[in-house]
N, C-alpha and C. Protein backbone atom coordinates (compact mmCIF):
# COMPACT_ATOMS: atom_id res chain seq x y z
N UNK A 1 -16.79 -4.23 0.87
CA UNK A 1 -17.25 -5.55 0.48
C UNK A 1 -17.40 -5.61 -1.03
N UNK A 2 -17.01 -6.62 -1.42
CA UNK A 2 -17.10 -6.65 -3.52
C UNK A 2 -18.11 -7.48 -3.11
N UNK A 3 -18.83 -7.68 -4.22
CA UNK A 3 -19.89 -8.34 -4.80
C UNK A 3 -19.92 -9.65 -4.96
N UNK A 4 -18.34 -10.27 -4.49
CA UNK A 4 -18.41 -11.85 -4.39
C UNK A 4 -18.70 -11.99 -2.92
N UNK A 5 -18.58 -11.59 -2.03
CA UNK A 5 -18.65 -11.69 -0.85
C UNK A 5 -20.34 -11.22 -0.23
N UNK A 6 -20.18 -12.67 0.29
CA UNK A 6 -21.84 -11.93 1.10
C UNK A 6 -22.21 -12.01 2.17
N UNK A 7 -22.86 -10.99 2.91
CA UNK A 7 -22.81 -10.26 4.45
C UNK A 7 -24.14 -11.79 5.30
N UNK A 8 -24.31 -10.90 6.33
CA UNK A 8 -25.39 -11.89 7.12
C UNK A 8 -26.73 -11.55 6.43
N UNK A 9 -26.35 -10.08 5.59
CA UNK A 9 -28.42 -10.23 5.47
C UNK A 9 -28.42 -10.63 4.08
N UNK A 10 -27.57 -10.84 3.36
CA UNK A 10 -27.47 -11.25 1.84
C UNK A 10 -28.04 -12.70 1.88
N UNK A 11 -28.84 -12.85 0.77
CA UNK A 11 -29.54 -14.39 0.50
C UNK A 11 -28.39 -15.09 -0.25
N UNK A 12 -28.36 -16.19 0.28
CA UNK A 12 -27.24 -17.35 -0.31
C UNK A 12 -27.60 -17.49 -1.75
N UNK A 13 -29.35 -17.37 -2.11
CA UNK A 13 -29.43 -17.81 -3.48
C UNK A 13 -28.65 -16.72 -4.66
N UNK A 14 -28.34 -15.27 -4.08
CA UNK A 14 -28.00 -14.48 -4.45
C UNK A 14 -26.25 -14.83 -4.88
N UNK A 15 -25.54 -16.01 -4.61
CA UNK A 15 -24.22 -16.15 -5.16
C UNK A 15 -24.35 -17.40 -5.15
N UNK A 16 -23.28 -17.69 -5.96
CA UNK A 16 -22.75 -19.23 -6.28
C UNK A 16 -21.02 -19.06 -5.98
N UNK A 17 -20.90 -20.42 -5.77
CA UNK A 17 -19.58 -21.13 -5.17
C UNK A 17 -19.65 -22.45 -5.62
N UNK A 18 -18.48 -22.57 -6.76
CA UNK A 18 -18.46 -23.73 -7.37
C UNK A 18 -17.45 -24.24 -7.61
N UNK A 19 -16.93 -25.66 -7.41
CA UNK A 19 -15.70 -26.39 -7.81
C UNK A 19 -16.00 -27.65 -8.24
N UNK A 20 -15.38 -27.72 -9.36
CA UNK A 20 -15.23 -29.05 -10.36
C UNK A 20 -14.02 -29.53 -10.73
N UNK A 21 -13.54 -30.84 -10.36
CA UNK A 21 -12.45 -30.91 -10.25
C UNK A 21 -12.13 -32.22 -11.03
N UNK A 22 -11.71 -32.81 -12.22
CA UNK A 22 -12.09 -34.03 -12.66
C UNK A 22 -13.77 -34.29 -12.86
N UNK A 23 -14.39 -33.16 -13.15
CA UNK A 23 -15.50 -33.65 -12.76
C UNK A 23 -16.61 -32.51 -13.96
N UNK A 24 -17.75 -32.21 -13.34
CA UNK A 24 -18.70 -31.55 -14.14
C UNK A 24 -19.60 -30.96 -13.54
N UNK A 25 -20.46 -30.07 -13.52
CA UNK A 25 -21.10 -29.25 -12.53
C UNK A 25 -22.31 -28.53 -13.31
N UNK A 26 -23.80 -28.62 -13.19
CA UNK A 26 -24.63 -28.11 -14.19
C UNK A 26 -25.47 -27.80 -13.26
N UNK A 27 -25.57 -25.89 -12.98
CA UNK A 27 -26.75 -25.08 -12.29
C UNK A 27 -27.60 -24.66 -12.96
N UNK A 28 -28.63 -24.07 -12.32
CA UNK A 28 -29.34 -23.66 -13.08
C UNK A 28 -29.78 -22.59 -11.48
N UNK A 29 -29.43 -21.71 -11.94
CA UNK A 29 -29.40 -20.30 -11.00
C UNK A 29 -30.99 -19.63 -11.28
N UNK A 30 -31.88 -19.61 -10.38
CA UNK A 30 -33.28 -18.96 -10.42
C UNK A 30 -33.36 -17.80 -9.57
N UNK A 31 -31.79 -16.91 -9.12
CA UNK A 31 -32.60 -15.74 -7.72
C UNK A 31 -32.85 -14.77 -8.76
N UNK A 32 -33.76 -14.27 -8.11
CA UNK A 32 -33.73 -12.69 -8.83
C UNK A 32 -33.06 -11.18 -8.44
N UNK A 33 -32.06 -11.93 -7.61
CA UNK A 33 -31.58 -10.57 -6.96
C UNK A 33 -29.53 -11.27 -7.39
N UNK A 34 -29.14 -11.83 -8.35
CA UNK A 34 -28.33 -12.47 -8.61
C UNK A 34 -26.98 -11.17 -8.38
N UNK A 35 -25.83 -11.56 -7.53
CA UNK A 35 -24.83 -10.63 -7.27
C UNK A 35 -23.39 -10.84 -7.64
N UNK A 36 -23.34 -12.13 -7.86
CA UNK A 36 -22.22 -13.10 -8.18
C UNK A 36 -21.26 -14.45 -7.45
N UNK A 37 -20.25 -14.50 -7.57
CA UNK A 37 -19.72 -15.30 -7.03
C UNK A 37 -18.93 -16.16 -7.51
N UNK A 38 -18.14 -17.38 -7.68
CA UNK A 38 -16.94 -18.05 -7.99
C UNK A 38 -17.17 -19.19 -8.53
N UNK A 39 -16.38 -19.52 -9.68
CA UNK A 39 -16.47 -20.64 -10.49
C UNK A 39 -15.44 -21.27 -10.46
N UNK A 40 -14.75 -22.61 -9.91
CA UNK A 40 -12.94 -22.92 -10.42
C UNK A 40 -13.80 -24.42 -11.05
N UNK A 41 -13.13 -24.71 -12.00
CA UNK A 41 -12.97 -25.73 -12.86
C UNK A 41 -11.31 -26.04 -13.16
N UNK A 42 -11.02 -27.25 -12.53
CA UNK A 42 -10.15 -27.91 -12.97
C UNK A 42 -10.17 -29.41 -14.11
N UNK A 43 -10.04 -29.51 -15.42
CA UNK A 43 -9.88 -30.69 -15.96
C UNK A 43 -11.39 -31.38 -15.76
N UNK A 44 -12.65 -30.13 -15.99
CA UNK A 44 -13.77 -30.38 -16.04
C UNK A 44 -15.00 -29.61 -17.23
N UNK A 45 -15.80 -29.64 -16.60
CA UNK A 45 -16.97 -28.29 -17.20
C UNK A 45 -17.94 -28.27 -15.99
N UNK A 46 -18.44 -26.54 -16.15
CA UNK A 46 -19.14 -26.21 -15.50
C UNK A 46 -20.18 -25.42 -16.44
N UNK A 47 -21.68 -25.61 -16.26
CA UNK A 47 -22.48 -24.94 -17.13
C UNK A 47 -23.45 -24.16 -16.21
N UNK A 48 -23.60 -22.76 -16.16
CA UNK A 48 -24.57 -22.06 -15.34
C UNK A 48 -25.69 -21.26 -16.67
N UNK A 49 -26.78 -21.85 -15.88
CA UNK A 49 -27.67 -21.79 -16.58
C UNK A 49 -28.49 -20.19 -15.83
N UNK A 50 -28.45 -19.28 -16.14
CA UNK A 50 -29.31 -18.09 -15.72
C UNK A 50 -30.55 -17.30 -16.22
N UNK A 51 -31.02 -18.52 -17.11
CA UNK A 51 -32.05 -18.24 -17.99
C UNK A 51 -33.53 -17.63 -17.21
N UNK A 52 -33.37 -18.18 -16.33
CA UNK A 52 -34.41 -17.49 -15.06
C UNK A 52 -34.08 -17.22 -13.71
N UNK A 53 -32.40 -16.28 -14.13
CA UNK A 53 -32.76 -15.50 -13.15
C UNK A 53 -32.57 -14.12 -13.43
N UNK A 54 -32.05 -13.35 -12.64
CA UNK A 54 -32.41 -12.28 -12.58
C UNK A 54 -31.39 -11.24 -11.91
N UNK A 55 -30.92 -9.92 -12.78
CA UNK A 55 -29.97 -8.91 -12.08
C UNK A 55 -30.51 -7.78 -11.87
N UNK A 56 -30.48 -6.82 -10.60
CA UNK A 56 -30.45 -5.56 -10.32
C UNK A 56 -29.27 -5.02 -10.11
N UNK A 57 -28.67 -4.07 -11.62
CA UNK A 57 -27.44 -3.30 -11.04
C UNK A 57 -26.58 -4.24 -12.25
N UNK A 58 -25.21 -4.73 -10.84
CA UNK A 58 -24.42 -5.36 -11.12
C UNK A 58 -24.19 -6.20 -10.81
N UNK A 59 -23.81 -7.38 -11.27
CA UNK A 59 -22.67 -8.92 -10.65
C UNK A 59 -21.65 -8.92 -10.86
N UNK A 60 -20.65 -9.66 -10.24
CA UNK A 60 -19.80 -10.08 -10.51
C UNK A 60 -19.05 -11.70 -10.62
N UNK A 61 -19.25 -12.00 -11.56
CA UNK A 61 -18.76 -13.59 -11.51
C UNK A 61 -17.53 -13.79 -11.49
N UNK A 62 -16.65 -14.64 -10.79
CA UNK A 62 -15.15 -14.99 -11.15
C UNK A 62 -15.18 -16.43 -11.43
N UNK A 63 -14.47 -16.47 -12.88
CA UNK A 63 -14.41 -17.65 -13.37
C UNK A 63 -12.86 -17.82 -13.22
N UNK A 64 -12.25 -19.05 -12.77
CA UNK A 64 -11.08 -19.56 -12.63
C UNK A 64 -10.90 -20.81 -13.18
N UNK A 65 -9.98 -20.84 -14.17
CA UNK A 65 -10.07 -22.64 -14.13
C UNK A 65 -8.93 -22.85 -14.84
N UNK A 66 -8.61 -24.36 -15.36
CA UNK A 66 -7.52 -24.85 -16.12
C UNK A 66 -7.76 -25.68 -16.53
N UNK A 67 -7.50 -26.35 -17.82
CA UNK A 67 -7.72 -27.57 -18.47
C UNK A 67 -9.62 -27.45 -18.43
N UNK A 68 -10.30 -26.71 -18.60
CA UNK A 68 -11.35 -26.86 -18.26
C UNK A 68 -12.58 -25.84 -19.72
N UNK A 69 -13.59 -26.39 -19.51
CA UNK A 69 -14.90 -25.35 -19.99
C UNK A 69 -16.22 -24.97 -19.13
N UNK A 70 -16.35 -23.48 -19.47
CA UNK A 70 -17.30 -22.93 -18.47
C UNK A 70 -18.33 -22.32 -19.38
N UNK A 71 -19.32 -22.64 -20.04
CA UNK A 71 -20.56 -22.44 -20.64
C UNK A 71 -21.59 -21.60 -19.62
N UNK A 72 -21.92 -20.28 -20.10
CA UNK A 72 -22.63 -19.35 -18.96
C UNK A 72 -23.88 -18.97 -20.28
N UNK A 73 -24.64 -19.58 -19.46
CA UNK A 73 -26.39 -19.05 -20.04
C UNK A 73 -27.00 -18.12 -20.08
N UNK A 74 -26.89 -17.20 -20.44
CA UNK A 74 -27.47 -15.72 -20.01
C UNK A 74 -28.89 -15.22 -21.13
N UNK A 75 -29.93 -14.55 -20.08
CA UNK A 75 -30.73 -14.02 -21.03
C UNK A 75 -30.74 -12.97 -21.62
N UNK A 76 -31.51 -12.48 -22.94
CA UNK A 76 -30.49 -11.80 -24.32
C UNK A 76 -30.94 -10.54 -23.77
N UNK A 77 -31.42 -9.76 -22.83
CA UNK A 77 -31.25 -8.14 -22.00
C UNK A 77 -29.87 -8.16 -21.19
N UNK A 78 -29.51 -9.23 -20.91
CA UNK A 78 -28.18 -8.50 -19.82
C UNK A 78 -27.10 -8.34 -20.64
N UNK A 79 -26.68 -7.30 -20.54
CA UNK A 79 -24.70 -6.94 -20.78
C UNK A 79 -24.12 -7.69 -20.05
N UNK A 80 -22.50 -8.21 -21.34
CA UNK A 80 -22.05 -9.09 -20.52
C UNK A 80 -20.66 -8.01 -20.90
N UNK A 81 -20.06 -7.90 -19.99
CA UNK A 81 -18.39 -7.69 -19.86
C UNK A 81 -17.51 -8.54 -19.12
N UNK A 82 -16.20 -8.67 -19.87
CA UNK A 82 -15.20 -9.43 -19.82
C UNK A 82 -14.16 -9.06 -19.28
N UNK A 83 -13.69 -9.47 -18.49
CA UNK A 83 -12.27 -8.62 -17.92
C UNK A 83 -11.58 -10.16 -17.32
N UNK A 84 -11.53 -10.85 -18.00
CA UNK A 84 -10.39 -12.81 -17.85
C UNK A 84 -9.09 -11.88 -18.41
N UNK A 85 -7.93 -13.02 -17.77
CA UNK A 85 -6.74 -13.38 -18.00
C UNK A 85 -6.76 -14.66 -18.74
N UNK A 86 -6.42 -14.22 -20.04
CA UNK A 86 -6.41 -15.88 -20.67
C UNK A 86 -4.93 -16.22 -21.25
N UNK A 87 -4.82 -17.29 -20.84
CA UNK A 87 -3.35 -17.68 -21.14
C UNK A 87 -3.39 -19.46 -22.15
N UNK A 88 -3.58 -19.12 -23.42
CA UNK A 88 -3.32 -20.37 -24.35
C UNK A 88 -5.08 -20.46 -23.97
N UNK A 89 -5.94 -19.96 -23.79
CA UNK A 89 -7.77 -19.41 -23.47
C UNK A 89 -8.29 -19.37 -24.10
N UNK A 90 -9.36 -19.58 -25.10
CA UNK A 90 -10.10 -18.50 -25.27
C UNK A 90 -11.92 -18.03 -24.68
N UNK A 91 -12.21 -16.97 -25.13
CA UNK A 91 -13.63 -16.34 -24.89
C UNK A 91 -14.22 -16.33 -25.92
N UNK A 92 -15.62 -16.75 -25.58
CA UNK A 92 -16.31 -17.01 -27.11
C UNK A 92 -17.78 -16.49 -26.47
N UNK A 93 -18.19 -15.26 -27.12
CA UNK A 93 -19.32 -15.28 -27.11
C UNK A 93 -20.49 -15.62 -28.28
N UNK A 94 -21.32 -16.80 -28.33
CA UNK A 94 -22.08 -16.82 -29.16
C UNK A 94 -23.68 -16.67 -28.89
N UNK A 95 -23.78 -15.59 -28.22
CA UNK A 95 -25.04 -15.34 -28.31
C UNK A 95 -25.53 -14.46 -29.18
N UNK A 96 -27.02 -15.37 -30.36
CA UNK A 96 -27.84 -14.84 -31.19
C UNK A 96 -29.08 -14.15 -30.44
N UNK A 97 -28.64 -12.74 -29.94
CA UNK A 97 -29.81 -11.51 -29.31
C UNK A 97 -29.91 -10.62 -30.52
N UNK A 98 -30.93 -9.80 -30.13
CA UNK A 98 -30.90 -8.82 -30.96
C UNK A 98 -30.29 -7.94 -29.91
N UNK A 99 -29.09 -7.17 -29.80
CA UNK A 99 -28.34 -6.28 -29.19
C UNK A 99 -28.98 -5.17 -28.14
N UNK A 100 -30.23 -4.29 -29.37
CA UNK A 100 -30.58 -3.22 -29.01
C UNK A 100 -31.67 -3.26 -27.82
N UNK A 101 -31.85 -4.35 -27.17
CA UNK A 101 -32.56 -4.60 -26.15
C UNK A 101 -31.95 -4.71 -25.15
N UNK A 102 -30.69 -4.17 -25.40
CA UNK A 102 -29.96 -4.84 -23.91
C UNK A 102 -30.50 -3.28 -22.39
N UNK A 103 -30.44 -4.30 -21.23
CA UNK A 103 -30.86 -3.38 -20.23
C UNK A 103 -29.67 -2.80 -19.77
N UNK A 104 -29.44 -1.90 -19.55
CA UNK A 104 -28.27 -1.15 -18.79
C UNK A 104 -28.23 -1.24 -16.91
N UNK A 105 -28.91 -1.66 -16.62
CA UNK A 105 -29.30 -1.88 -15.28
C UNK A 105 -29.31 -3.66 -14.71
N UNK A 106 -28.90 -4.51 -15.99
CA UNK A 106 -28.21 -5.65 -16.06
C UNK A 106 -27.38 -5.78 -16.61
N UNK A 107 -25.93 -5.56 -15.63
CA UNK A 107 -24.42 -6.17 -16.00
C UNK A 107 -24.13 -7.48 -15.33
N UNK A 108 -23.61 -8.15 -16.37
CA UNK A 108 -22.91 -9.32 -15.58
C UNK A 108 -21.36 -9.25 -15.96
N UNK A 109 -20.26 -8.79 -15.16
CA UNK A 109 -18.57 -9.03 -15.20
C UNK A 109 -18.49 -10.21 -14.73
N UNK A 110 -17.60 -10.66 -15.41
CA UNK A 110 -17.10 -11.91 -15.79
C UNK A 110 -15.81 -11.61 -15.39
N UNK A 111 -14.51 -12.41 -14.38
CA UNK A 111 -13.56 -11.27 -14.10
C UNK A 111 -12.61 -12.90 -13.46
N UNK A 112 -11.37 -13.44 -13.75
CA UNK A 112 -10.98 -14.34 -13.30
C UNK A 112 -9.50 -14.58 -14.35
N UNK A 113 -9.17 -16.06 -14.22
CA UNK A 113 -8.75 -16.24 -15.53
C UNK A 113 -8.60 -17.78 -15.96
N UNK A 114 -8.18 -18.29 -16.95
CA UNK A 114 -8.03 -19.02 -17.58
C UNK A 114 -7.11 -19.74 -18.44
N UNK A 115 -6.44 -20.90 -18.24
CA UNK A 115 -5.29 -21.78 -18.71
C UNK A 115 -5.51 -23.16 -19.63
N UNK A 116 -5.16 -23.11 -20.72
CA UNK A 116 -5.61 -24.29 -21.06
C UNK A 116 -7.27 -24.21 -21.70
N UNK A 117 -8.57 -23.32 -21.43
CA UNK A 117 -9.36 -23.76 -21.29
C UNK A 117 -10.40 -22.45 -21.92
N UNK A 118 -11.78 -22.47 -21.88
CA UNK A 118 -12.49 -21.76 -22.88
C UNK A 118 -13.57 -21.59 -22.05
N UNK A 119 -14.15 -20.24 -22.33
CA UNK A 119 -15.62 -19.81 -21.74
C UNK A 119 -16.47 -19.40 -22.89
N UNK A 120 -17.58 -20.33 -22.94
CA UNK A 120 -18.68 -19.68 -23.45
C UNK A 120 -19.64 -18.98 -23.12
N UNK A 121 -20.41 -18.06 -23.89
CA UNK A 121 -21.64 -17.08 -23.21
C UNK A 121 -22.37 -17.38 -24.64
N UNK A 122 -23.56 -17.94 -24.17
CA UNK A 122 -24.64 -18.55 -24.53
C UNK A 122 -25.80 -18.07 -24.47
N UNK A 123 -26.88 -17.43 -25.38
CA UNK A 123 -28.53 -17.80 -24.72
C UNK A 123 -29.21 -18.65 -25.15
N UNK A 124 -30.56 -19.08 -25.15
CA UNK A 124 -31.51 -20.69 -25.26
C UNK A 124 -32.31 -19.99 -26.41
């Protein structure tokens, strides 16, 4: 089982499943046991806000989209790694943390790809 997929005893708040299609999409993710899950944006934006929530371990997010922007909120302890396909893409991280605080026991992968369109990583 990967980490996008979740069993019968896994809490739903624990992933997201999202599609925006012509359209726009703004979460604001509060589990504290956060594992991952799927983003497609077509010819939209999607903004996930994770400012209160919370990782043990690892996640995995898959961002997919085209013609599109995906703005991801993260608070300034988690590691973020990148592993997109970007084609005419880009990745922009602008988060102002101070680095040396980061927790090693919060990863968030970021793992999909991208056409046309741009991901930001953000904190508040």
């Amino acid at each position: 089982m990967t980490n996008t997929q979740a069993s019968a005893t896994d809490n739903s708040e624990d992933y997201i499943n999202s599609i925006a299609i012509f359209g726009g999409i703004q979460k604001t993710i509060i589990s504290k046991d956060f594992k991952g899950g799927k983003v497609s944006t077509i010819f939209g934006e999607t903004v996930l806000d994770f400012t209160y929530a919370d990782i043990k371990g690892l996640a995995v997010l898959e961002i997919s989209q085209a013609f599109g922007k995906t703005v991801v909120i993260v608070p300034c302890n988690w590691r973020i790694e990148t592993d997109q396909t970007l084609l005419l893409a880009t990745e922009e991280d602008k988060r102002n943390c101070d680095f040396k605080n980061i927790d090693a026991d919060k990863v968030l992968i970021i793992t999909g790809g991208s056409l046309f369109a741009v991901v930001t990583i953000v904190n508040l």
